[in-house]
N, C-alpha and C. Protein backbone atom coordinates (compact mmCIF):
# COMPACT_ATOMS: atom_id res chain seq x y z
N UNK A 1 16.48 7.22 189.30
CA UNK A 1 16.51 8.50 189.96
C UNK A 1 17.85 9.17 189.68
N UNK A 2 17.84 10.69 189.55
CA UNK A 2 19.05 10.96 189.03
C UNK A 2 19.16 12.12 189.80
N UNK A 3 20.57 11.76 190.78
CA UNK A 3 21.16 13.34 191.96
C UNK A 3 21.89 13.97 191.24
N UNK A 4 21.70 15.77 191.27
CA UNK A 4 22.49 16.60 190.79
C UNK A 4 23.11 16.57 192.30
N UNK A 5 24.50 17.00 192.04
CA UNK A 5 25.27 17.10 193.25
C UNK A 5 26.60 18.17 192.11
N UNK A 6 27.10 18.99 193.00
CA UNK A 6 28.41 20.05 192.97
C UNK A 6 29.43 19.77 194.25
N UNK A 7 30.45 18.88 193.68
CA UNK A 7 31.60 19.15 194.97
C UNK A 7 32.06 20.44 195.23
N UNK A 8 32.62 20.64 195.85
CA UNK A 8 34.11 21.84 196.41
C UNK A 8 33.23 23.26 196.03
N UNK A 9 32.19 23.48 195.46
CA UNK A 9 31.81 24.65 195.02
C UNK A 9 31.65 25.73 195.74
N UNK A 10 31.82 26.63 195.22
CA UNK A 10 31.84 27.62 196.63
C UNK A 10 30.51 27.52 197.34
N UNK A 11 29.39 27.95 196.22
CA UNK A 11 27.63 27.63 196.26
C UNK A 11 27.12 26.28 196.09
N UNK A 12 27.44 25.48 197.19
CA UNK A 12 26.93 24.06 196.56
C UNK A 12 25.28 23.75 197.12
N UNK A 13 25.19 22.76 195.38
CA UNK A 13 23.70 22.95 195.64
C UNK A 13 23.63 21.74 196.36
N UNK A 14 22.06 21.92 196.93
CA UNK A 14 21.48 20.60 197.92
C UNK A 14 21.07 19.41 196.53
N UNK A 15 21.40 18.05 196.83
CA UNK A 15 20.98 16.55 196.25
C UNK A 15 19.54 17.09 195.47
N UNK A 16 18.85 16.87 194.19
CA UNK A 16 17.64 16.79 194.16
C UNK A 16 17.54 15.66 193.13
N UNK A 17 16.63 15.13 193.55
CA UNK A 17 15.66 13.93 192.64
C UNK A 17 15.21 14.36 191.62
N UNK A 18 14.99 13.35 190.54
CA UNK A 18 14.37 13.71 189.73
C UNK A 18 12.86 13.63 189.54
N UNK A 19 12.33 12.67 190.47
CA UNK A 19 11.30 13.17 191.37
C UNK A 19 10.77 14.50 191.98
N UNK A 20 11.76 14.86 192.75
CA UNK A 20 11.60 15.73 193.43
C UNK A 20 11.56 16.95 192.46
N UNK A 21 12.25 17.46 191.22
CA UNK A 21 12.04 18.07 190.42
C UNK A 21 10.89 18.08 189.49
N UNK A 22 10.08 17.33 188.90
CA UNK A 22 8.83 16.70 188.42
C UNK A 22 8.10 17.27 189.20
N UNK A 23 8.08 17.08 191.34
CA UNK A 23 6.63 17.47 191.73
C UNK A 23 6.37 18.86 191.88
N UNK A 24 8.18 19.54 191.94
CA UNK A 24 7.98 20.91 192.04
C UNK A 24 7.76 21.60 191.10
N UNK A 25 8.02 21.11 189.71
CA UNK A 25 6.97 21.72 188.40
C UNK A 25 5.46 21.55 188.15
N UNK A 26 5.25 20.38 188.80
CA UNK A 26 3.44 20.04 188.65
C UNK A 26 3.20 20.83 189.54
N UNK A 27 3.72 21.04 190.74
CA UNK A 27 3.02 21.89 191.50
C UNK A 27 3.28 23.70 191.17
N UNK A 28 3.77 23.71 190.39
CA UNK A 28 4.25 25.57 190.21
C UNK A 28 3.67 25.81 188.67
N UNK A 29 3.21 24.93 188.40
CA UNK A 29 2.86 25.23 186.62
C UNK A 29 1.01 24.90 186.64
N UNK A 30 0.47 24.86 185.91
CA UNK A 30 -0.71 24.11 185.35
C UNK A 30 -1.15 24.30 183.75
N UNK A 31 -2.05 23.50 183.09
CA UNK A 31 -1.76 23.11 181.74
C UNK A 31 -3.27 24.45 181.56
N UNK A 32 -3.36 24.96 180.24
CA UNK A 32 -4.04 25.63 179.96
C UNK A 32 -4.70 24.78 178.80
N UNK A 33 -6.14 24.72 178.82
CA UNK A 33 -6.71 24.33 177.51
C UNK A 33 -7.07 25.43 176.70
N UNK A 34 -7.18 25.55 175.49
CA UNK A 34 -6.94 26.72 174.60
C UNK A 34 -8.38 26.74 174.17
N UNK A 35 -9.41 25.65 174.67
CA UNK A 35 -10.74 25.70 174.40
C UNK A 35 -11.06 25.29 172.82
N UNK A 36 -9.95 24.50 172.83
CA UNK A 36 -10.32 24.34 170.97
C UNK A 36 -9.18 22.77 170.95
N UNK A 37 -10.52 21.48 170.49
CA UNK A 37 -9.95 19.92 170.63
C UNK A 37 -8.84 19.52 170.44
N UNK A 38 -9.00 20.51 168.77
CA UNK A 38 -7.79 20.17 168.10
C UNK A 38 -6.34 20.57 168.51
N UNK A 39 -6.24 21.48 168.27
CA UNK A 39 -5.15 22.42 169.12
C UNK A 39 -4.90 21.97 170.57
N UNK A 40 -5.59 21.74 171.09
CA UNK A 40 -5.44 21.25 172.37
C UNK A 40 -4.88 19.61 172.58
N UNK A 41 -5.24 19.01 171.41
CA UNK A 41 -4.17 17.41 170.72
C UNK A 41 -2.98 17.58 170.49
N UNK A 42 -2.93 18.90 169.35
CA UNK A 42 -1.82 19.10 168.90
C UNK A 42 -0.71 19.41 170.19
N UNK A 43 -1.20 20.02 170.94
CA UNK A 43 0.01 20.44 171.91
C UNK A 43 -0.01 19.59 172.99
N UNK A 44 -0.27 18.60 172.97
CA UNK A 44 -0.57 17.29 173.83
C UNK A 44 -0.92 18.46 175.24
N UNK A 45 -2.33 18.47 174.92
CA UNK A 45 -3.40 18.62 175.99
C UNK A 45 -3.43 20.08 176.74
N UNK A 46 -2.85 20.95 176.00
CA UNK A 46 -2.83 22.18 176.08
C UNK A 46 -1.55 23.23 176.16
N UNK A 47 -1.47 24.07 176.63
CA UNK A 47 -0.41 25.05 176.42
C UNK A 47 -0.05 25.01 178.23
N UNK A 48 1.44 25.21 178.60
CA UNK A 48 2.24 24.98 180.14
C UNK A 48 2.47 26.29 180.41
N UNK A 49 1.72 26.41 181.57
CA UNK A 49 2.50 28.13 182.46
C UNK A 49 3.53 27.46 182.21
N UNK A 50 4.45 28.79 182.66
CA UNK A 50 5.73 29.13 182.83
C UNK A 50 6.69 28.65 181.52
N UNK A 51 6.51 28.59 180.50
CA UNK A 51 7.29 27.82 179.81
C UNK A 51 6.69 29.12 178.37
N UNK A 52 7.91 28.93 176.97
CA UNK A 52 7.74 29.66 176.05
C UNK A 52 7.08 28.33 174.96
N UNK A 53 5.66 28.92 174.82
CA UNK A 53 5.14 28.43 173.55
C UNK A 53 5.22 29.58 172.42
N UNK A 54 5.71 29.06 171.65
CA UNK A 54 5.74 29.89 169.80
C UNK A 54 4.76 29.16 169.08
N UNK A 55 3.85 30.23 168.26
CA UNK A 55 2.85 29.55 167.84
C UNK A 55 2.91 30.15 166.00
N UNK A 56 3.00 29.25 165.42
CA UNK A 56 3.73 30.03 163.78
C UNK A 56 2.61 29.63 162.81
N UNK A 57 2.47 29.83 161.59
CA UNK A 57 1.50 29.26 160.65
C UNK A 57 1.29 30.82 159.59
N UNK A 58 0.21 30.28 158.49
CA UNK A 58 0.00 31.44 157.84
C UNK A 58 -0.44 32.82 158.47
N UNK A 59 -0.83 33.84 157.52
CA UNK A 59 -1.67 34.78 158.07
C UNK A 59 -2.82 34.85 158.19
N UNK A 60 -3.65 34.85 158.95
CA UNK A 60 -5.11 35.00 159.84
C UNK A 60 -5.37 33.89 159.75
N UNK A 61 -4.58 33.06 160.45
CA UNK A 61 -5.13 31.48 160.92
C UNK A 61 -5.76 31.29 162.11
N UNK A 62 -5.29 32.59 162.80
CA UNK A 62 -5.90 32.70 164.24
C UNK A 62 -4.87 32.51 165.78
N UNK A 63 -3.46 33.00 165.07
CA UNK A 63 -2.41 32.91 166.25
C UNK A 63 -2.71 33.50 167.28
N UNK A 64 -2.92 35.25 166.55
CA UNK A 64 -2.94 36.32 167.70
C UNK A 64 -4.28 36.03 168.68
N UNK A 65 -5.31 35.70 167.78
CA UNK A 65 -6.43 34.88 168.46
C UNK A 65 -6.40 34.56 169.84
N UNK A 66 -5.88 33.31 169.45
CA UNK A 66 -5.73 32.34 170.45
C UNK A 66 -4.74 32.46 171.45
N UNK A 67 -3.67 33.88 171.24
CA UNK A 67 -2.84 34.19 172.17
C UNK A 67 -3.47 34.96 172.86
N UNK A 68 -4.51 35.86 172.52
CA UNK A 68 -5.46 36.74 173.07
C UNK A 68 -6.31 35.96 174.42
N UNK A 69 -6.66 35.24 173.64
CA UNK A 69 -7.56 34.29 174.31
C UNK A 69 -7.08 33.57 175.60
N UNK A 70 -5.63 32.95 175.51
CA UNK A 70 -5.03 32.80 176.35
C UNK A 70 -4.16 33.70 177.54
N UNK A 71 -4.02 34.83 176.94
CA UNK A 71 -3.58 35.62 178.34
C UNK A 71 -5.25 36.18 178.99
N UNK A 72 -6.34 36.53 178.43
CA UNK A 72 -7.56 36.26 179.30
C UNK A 72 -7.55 35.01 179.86
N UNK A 73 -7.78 34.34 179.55
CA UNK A 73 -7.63 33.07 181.03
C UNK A 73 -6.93 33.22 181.69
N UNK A 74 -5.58 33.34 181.51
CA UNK A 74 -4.51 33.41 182.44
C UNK A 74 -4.88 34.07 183.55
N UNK A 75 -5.40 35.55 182.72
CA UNK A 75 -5.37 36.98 183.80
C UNK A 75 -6.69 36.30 185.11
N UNK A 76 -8.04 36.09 184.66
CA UNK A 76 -9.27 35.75 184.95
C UNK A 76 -9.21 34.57 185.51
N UNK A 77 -8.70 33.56 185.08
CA UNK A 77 -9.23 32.40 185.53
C UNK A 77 -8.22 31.74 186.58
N UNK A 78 -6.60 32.05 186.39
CA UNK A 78 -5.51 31.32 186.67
C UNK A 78 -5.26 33.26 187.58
N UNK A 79 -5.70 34.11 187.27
CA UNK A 79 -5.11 35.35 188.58
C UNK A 79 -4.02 35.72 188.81
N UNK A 80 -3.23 35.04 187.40
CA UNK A 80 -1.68 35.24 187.03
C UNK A 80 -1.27 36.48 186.48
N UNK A 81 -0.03 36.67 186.10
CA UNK A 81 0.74 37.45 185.07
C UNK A 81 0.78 36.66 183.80
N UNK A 82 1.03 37.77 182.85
CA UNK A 82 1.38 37.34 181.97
C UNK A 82 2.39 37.93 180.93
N UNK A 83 3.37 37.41 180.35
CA UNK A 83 4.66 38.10 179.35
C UNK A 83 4.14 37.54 177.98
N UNK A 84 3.71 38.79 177.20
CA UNK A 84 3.01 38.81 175.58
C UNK A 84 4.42 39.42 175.27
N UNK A 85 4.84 38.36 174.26
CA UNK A 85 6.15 38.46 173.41
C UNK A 85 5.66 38.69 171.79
N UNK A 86 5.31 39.75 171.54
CA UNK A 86 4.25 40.62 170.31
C UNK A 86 5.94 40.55 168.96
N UNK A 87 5.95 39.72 168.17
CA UNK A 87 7.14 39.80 167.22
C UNK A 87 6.61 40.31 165.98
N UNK A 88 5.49 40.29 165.30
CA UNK A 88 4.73 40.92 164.79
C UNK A 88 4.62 42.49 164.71
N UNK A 89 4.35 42.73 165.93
CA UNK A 89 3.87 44.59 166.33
C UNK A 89 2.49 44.37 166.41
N UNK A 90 1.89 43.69 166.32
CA UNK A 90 0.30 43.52 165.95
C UNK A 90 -0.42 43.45 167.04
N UNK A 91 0.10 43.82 168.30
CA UNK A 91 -0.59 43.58 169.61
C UNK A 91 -1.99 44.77 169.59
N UNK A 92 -3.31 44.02 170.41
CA UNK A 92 -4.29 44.98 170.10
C UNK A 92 -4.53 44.89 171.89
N UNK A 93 -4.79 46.33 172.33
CA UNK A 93 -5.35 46.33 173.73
C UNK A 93 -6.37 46.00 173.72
N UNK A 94 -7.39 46.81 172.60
CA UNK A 94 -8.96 46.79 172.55
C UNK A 94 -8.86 45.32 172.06
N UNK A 95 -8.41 44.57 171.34
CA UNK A 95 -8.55 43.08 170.83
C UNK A 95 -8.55 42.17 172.34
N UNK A 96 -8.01 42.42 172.95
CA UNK A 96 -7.49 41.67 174.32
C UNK A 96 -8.51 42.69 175.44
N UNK A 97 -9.10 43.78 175.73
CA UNK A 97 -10.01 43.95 176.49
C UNK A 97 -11.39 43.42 176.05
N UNK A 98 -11.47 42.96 175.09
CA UNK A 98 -12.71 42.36 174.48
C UNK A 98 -12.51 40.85 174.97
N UNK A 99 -11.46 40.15 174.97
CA UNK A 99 -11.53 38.93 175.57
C UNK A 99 -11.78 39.03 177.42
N UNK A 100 -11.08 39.89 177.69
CA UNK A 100 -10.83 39.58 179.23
C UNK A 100 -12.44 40.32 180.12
N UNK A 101 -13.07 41.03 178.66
CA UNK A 101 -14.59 41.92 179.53
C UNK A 101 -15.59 40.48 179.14
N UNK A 102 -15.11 39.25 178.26
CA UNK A 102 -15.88 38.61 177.68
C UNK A 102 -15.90 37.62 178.94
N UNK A 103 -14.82 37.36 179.61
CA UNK A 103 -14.68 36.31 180.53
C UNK A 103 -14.64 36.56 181.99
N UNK A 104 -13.92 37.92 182.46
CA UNK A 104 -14.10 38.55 183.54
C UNK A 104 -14.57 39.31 184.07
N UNK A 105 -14.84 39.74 185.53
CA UNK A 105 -16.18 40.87 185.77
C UNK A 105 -15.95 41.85 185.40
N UNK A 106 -16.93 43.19 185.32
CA UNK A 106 -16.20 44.18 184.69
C UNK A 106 -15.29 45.08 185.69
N UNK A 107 -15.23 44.26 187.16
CA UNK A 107 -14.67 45.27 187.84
C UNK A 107 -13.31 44.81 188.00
N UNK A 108 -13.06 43.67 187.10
CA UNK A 108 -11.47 43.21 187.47
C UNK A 108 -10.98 43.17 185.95
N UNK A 109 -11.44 44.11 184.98
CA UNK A 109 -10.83 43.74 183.59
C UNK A 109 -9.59 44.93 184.04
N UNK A 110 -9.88 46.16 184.58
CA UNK A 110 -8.81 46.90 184.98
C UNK A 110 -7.34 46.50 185.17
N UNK A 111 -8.02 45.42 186.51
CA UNK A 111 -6.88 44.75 187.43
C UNK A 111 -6.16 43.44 186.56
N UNK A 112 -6.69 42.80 185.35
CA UNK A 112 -6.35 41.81 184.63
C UNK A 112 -5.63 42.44 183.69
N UNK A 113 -6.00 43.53 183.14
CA UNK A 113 -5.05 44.43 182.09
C UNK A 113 -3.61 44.80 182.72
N UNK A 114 -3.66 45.23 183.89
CA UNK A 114 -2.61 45.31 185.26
C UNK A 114 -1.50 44.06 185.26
N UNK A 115 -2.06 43.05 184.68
CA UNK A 115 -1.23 41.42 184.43
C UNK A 115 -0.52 41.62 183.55
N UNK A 116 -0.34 41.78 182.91
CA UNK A 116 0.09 41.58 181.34
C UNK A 116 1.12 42.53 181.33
N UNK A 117 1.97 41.87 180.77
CA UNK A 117 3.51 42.98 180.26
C UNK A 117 3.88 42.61 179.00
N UNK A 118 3.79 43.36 178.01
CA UNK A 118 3.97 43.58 176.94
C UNK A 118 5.60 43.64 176.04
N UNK A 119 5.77 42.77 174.97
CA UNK A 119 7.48 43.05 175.06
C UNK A 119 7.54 43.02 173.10
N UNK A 120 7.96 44.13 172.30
CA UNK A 120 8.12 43.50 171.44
C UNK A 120 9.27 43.33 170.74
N UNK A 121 9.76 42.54 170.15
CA UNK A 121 10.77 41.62 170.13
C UNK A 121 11.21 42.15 168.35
């Protein structure tokens, strides 16, 4: 077990476990399956809220795809936000309202488009 501890600090933090750090990420995160075996091996068992996955390879292998694909779940299934980091420029609304009308009702594709914040880099 390993205590972070700060003497004399002006802001000192409280003891935490490394336990105690572990349950407060399992409990604030959950694993996304990308709906595809392989890929879902490769990234040992799917893609982590809160955390930056970069996803690289040739052209039309199916990045933007599967990034598409994944902020619809997010929005629909998980009722989250989501930060699309577009380095490309290649971001498609209509590409990504076609996923989220494919998976969510049509009266919350509005409110799921409402998720998403867009950044390009």
């Amino acid at each position: 077990t390993v205590v972070v501890m700060t003497s004399r600090a002006r802001h000192a933090c409280f003891p935490v476990s490394g336990t105690d750090l572990l349950d407060s990420f399992l409990s604030s995160t959950c694993l996304l399956k990308t709906e595809c075996a392989s890929i879902d091996e490769l990234l040992d068992g799917g893609v982590w809220t809160g955390e930056v996955t970069e996803l690289v390879g040739s052209v039309a292998v199916g990045k933007t795809q599967l990034c598409l694909q994944l902020c619809a779940q997010v929005c629909c299934d998980e009722s989250a936000t989501v930060l699309y980091l577009d380095t490309a420029t290649n971001f498609s609304a209509e590409r990504l309202c076609h996923f989220i009308s494919k998976r969510c009702l049509s009266q919350v594709v509005g409110k799921s488009l409402a998720d998403i914040s867009l950044s390009h880099l």
